[in-house]
C-alpha atoms as a PDB file:
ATOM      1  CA  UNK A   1      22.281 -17.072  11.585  1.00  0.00           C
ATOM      2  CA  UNK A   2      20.355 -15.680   8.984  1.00  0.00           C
ATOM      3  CA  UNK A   3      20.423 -16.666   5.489  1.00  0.00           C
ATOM      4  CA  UNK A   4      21.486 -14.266   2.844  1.00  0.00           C
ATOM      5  CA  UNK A   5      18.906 -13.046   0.455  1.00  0.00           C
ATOM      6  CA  UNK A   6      19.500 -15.052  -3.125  1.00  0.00           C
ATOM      7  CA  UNK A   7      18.641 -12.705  -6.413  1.00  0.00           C
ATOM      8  CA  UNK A   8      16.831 -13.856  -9.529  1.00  0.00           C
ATOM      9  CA  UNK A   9      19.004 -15.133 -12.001  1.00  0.00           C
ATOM     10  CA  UNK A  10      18.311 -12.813 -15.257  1.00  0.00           C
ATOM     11  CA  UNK A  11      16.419 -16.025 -16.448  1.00  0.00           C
ATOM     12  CA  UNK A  12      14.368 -16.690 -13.573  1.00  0.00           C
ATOM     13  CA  UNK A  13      13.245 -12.873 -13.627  1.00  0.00           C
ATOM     14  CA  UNK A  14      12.400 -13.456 -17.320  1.00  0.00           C
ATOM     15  CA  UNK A  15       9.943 -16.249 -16.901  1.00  0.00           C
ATOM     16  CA  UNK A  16       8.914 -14.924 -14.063  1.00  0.00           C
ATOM     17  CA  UNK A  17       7.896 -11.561 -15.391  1.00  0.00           C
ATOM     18  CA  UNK A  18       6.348 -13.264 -18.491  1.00  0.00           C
ATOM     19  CA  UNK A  19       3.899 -15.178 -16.011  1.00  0.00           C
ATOM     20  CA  UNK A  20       2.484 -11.475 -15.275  1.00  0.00           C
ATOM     21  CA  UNK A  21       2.755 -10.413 -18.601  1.00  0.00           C
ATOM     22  CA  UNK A  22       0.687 -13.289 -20.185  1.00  0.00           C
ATOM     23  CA  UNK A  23      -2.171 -12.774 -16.827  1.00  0.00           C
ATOM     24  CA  UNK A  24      -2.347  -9.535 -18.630  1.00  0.00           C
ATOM     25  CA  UNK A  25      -2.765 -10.196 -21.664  1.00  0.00           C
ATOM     26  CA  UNK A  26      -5.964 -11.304 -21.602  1.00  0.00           C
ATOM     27  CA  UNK A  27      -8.213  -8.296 -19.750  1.00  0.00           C
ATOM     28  CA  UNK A  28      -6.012  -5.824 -22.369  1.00  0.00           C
ATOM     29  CA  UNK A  29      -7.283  -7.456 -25.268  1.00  0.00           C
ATOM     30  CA  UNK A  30     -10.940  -7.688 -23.592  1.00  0.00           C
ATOM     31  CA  UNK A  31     -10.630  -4.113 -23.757  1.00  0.00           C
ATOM     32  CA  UNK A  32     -10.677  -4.221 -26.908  1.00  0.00           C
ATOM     33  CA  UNK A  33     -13.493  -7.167 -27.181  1.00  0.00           C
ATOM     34  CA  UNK A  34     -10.447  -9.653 -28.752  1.00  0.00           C
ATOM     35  CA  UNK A  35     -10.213 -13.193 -27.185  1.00  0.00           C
ATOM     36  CA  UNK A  36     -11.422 -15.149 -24.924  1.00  0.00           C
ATOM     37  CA  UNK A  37     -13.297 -12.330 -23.020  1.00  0.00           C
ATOM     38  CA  UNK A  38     -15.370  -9.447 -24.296  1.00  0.00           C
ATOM     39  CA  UNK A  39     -15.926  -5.817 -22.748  1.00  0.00           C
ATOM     40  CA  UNK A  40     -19.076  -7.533 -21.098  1.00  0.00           C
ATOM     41  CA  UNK A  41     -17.120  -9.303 -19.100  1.00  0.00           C
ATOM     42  CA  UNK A  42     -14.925  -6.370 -18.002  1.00  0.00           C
ATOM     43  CA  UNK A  43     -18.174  -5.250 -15.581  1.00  0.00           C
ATOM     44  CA  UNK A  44     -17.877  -1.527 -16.265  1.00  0.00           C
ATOM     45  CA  UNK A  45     -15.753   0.573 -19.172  1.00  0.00           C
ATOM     46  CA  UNK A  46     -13.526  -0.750 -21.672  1.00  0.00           C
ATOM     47  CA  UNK A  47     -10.647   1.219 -20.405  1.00  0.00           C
ATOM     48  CA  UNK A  48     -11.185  -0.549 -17.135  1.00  0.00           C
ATOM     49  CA  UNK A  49     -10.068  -3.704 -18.448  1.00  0.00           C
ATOM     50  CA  UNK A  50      -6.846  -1.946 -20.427  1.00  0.00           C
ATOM     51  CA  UNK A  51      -5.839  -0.685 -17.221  1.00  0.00           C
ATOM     52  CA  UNK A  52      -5.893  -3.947 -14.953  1.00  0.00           C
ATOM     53  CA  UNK A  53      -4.360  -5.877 -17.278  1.00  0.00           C
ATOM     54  CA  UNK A  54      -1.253  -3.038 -17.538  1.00  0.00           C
ATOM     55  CA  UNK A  55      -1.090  -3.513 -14.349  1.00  0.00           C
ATOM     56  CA  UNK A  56       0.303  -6.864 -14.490  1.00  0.00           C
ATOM     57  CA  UNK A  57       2.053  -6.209 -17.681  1.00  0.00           C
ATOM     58  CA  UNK A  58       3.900  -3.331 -16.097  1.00  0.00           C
ATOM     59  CA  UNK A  59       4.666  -5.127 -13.078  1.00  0.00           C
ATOM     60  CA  UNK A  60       5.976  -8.362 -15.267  1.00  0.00           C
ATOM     61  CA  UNK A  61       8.417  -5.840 -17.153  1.00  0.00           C
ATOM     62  CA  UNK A  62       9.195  -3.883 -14.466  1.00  0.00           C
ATOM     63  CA  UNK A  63      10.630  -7.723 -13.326  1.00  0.00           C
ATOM     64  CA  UNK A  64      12.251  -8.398 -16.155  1.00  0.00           C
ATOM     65  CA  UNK A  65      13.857  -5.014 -16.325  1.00  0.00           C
ATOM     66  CA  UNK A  66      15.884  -6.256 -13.177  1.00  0.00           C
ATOM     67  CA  UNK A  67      18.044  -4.125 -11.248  1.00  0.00           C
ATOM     68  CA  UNK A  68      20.339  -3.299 -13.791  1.00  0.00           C
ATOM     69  CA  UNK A  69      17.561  -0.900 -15.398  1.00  0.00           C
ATOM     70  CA  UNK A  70      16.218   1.172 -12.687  1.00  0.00           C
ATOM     71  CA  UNK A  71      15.288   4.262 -14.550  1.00  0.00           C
ATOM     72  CA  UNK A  72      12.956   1.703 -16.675  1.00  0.00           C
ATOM     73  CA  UNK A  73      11.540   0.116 -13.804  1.00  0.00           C
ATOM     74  CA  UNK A  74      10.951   3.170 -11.901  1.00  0.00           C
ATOM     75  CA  UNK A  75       8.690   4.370 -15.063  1.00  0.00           C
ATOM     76  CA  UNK A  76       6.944   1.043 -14.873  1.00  0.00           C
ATOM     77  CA  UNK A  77       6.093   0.845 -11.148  1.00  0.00           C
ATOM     78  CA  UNK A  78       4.486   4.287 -11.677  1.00  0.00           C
ATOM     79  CA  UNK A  79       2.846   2.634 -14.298  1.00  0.00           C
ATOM     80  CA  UNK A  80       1.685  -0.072 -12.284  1.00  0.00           C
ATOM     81  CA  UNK A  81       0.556   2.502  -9.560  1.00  0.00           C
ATOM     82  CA  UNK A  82      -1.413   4.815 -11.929  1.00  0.00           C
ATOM     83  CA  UNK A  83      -3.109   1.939 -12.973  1.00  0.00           C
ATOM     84  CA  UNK A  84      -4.163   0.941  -9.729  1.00  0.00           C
ATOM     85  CA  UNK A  85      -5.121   4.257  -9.119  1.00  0.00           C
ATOM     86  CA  UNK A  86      -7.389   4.646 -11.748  1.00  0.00           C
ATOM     87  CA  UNK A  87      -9.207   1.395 -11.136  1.00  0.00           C
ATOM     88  CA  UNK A  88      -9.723   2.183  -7.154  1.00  0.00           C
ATOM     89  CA  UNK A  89     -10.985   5.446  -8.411  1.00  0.00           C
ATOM     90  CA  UNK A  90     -13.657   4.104 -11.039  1.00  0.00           C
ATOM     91  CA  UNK A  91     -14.693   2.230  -8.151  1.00  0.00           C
ATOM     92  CA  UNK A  92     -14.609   4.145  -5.494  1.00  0.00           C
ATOM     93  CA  UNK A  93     -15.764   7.540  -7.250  1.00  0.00           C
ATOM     94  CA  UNK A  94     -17.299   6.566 -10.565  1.00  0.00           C
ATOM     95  CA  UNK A  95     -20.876   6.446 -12.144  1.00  0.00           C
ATOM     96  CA  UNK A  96     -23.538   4.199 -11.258  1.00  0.00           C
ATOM     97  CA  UNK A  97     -24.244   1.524  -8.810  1.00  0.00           C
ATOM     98  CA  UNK A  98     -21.345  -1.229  -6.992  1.00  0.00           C
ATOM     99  CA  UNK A  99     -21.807  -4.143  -6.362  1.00  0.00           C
ATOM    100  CA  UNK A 100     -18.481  -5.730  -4.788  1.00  0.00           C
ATOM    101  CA  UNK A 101     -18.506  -9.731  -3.233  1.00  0.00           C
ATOM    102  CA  UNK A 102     -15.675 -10.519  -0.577  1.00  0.00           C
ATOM    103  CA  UNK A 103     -15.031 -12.530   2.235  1.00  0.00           C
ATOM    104  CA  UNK A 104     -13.898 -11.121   6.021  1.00  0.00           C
ATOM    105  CA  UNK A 105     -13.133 -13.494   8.228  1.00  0.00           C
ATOM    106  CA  UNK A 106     -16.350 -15.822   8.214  1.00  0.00           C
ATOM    107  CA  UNK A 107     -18.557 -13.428   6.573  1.00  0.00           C
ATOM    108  CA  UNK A 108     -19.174 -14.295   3.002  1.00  0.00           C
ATOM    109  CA  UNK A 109     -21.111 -12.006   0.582  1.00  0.00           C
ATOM    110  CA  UNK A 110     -21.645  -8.767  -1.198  1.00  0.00           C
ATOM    111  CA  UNK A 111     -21.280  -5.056  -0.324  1.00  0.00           C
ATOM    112  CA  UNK A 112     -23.646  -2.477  -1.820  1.00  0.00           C
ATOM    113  CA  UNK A 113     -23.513   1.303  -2.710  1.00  0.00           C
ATOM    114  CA  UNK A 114     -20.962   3.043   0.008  1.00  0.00           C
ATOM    115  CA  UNK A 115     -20.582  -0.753   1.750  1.00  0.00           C
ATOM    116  CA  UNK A 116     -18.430  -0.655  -1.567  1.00  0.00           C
ATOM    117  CA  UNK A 117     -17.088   2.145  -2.584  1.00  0.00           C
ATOM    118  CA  UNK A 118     -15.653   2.996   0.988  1.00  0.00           C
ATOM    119  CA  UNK A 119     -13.304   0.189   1.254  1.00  0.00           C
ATOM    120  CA  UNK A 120     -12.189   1.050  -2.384  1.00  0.00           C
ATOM    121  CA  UNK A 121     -11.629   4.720  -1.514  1.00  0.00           C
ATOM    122  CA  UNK A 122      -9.430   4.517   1.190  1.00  0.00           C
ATOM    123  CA  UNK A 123      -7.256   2.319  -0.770  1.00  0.00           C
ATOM    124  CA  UNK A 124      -7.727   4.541  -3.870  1.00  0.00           C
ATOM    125  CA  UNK A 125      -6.498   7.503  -1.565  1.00  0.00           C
ATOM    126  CA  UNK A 126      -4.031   5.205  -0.072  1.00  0.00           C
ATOM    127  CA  UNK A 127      -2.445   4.354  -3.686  1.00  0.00           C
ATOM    128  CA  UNK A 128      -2.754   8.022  -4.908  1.00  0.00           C
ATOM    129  CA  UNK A 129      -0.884   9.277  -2.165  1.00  0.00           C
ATOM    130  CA  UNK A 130       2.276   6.579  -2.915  1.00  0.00           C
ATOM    131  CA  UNK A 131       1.844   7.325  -6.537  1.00  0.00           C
ATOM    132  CA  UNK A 132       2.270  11.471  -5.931  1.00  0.00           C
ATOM    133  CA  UNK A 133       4.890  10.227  -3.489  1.00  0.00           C
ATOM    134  CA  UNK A 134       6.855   8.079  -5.900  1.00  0.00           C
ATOM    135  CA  UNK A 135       6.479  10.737  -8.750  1.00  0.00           C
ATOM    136  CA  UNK A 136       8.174  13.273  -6.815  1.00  0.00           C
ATOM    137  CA  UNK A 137      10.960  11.206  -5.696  1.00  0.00           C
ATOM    138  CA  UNK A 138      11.740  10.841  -9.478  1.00  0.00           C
ATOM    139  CA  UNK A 139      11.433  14.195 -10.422  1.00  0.00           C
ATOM    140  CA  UNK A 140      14.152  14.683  -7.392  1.00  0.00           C
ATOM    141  CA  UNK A 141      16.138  11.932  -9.372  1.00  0.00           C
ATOM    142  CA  UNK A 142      15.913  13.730 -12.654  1.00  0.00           C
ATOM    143  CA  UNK A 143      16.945  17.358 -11.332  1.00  0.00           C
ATOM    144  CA  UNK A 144      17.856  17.302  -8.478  1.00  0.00           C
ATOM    145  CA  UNK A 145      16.636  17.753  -4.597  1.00  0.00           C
ATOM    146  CA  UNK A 146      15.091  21.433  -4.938  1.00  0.00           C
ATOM    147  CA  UNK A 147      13.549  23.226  -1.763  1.00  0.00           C
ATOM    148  CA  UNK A 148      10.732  23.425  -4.034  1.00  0.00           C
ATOM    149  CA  UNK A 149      10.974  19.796  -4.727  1.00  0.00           C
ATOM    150  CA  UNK A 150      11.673  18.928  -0.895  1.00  0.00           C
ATOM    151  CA  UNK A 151       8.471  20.809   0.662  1.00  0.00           C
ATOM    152  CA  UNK A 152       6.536  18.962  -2.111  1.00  0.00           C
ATOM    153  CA  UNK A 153       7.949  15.683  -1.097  1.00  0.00           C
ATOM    154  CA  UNK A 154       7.084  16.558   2.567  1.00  0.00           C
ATOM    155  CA  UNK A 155       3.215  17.774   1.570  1.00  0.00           C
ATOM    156  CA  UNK A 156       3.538  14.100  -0.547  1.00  0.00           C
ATOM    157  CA  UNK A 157       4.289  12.718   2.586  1.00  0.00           C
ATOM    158  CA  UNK A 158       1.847  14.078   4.972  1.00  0.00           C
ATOM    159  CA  UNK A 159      -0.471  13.316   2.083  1.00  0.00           C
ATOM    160  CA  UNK A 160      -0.013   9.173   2.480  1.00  0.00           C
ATOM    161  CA  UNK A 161      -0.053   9.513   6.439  1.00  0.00           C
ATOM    162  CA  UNK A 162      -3.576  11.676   6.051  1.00  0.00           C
ATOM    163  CA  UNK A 163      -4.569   8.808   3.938  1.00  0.00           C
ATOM    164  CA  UNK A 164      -3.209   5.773   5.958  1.00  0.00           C
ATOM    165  CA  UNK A 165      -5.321   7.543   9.334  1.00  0.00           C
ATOM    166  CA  UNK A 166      -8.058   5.397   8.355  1.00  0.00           C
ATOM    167  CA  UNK A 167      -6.520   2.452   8.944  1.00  0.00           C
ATOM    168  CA  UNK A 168      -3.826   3.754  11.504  1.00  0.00           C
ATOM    169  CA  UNK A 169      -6.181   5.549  14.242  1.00  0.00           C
ATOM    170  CA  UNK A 170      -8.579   2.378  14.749  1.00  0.00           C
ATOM    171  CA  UNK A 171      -5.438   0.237  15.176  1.00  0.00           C
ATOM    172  CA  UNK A 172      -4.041   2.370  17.924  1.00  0.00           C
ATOM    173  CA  UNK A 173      -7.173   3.268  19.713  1.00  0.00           C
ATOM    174  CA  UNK A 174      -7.260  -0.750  19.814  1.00  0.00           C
ATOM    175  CA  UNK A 175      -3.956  -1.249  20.731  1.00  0.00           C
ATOM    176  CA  UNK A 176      -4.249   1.520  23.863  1.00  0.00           C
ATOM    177  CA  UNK A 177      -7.811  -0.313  25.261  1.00  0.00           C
ATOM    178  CA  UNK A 178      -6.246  -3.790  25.425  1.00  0.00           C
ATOM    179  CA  UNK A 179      -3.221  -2.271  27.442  1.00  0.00           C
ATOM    180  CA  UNK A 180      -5.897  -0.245  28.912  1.00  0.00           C
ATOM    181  CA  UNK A 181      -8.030  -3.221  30.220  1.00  0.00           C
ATOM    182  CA  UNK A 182      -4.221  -5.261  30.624  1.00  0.00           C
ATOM    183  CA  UNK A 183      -3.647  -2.931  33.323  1.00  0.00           C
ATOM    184  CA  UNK A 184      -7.142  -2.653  34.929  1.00  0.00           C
ATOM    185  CA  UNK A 185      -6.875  -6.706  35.127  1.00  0.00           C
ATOM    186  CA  UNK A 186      -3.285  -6.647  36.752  1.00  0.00           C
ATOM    187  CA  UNK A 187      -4.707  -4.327  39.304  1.00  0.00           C
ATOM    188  CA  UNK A 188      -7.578  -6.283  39.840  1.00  0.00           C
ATOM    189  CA  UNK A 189      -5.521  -9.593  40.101  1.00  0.00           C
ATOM    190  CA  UNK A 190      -2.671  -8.048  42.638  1.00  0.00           C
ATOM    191  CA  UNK A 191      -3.859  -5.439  44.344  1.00  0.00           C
ATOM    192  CA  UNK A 192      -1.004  -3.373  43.056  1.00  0.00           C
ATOM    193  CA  UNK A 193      -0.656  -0.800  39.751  1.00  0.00           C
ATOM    194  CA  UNK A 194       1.704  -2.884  37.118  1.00  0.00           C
ATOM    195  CA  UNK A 195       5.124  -1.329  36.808  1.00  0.00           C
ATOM    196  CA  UNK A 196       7.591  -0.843  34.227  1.00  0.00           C
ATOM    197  CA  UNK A 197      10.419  -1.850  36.144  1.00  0.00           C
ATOM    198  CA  UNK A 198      13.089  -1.836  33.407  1.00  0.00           C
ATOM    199  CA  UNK A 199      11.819   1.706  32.490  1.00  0.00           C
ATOM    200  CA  UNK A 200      11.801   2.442  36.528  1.00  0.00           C
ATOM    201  CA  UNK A 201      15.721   1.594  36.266  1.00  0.00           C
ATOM    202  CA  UNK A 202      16.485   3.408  33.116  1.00  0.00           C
ATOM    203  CA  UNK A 203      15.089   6.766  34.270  1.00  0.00           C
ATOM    204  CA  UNK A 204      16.974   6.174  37.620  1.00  0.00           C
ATOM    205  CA  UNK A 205      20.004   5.507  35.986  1.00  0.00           C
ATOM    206  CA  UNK A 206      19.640   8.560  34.080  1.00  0.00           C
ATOM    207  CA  UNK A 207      18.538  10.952  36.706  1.00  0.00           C
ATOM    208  CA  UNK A 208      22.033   9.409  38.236  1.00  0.00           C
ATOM    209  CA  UNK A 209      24.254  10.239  35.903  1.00  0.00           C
ATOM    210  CA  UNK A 210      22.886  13.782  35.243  1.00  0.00           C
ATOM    211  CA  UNK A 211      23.939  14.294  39.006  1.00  0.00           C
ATOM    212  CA  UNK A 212      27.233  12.941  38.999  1.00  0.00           C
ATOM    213  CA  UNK A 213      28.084  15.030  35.497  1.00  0.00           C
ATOM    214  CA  UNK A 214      27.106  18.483  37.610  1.00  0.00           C
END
């Protein structure tokens, strides 16, 4: 049986939200060398720094906004996504040279140059593409589902799947070889091409019935 989903209390999405909002204090006021940290420490421009830390003061209002307020906390996801955006971009597309450090798996170290910058611009395009996407669906909120607002939700749409082939194409083409070399193995083991018995019975069953109703 599953168990029913159990909102935030009001409270618990106010303390909640305000754990963002404080993480995000800190790079904002960077950004404007106050505190703890200085624009040094922000590792490219000061605006940089303004813009990650809206990103988790966005996201801890759009929290606290609840529900109740979804105009506001449609405003402040977009929020949230432009300033991913713009970070992804800086990286991704800015001036000068990148240095990013990660870890994959059991490789631990640091990308250089385009070993960089590509990761961050597919999920710049990636995030630009849901933030055109999510703009649009507002302005259809605000006035209404136009046809010139529908064919630019569909364009918005193709947009994210052009940007998401990256990721999507390799997973397939992966997905087809192991069935690929599945089958080639089940062969190899029986003697015999696998079949998709249940499939077999459905398309029998079908042809059946098309008979009978002529």
């Amino acid at each position: 049986m599953d168990t029913p989903e159990t909102a935030l209390t009001p409270r618990s999405r106010f303390w909640f939200g305000l754990s963002f909002v404080l993480m995000g204090i800190m790079p904002l006021l960077a950004s404007f060398d106050i505190g703890l940290l200085s624009t040094d420490d922000i590792h490219g421009p000061p605006w940089l720094g303004f813009a990650a830390g809206g990103v988790f003061v966005g996201a801890g209002l759009s929290v606290m906004a609840g529900p109740n307020r979804p105009v506001l906390s449609s405003i402040l996801v977009i929020l949230v996504l432009a300033g991913l955006a713009s970070v992804g971009n800086w990286i991704a597309f800015g001036v000068g040279e990148r240095v990013c450090g990660g870890t994959i798996l059991f490789w631990q170290g640091e990308s250089l140059g385009l070993g960089c910058r590509i990761p961050f611009g597919i999920g710049a395009m990636i995030t630009n593409a849901i933030l055109v996407l999510m703009l649009v669906g507002a302005l259809q909120k605000m006035f209404g589902d136009s046809p010139r607002l529908a064919r630019l939700h569909r364009w918005a749409e193709n947009l994210l799947w052009l940007t998401l082939s990256p990721i999507l194409l390799p997973m397939v083409l992966i997905l087809i070889v192991q069935s690929a070399l599945q089958v080639i193995k089940d062969r190899l083991e029986t003697g015999e091409w696998p079949r998709n018995e249940s499939f077999i019975a459905r398309m029998k069953a079908k042809r059946a019935r098309n008979k009978d109703s002529k």
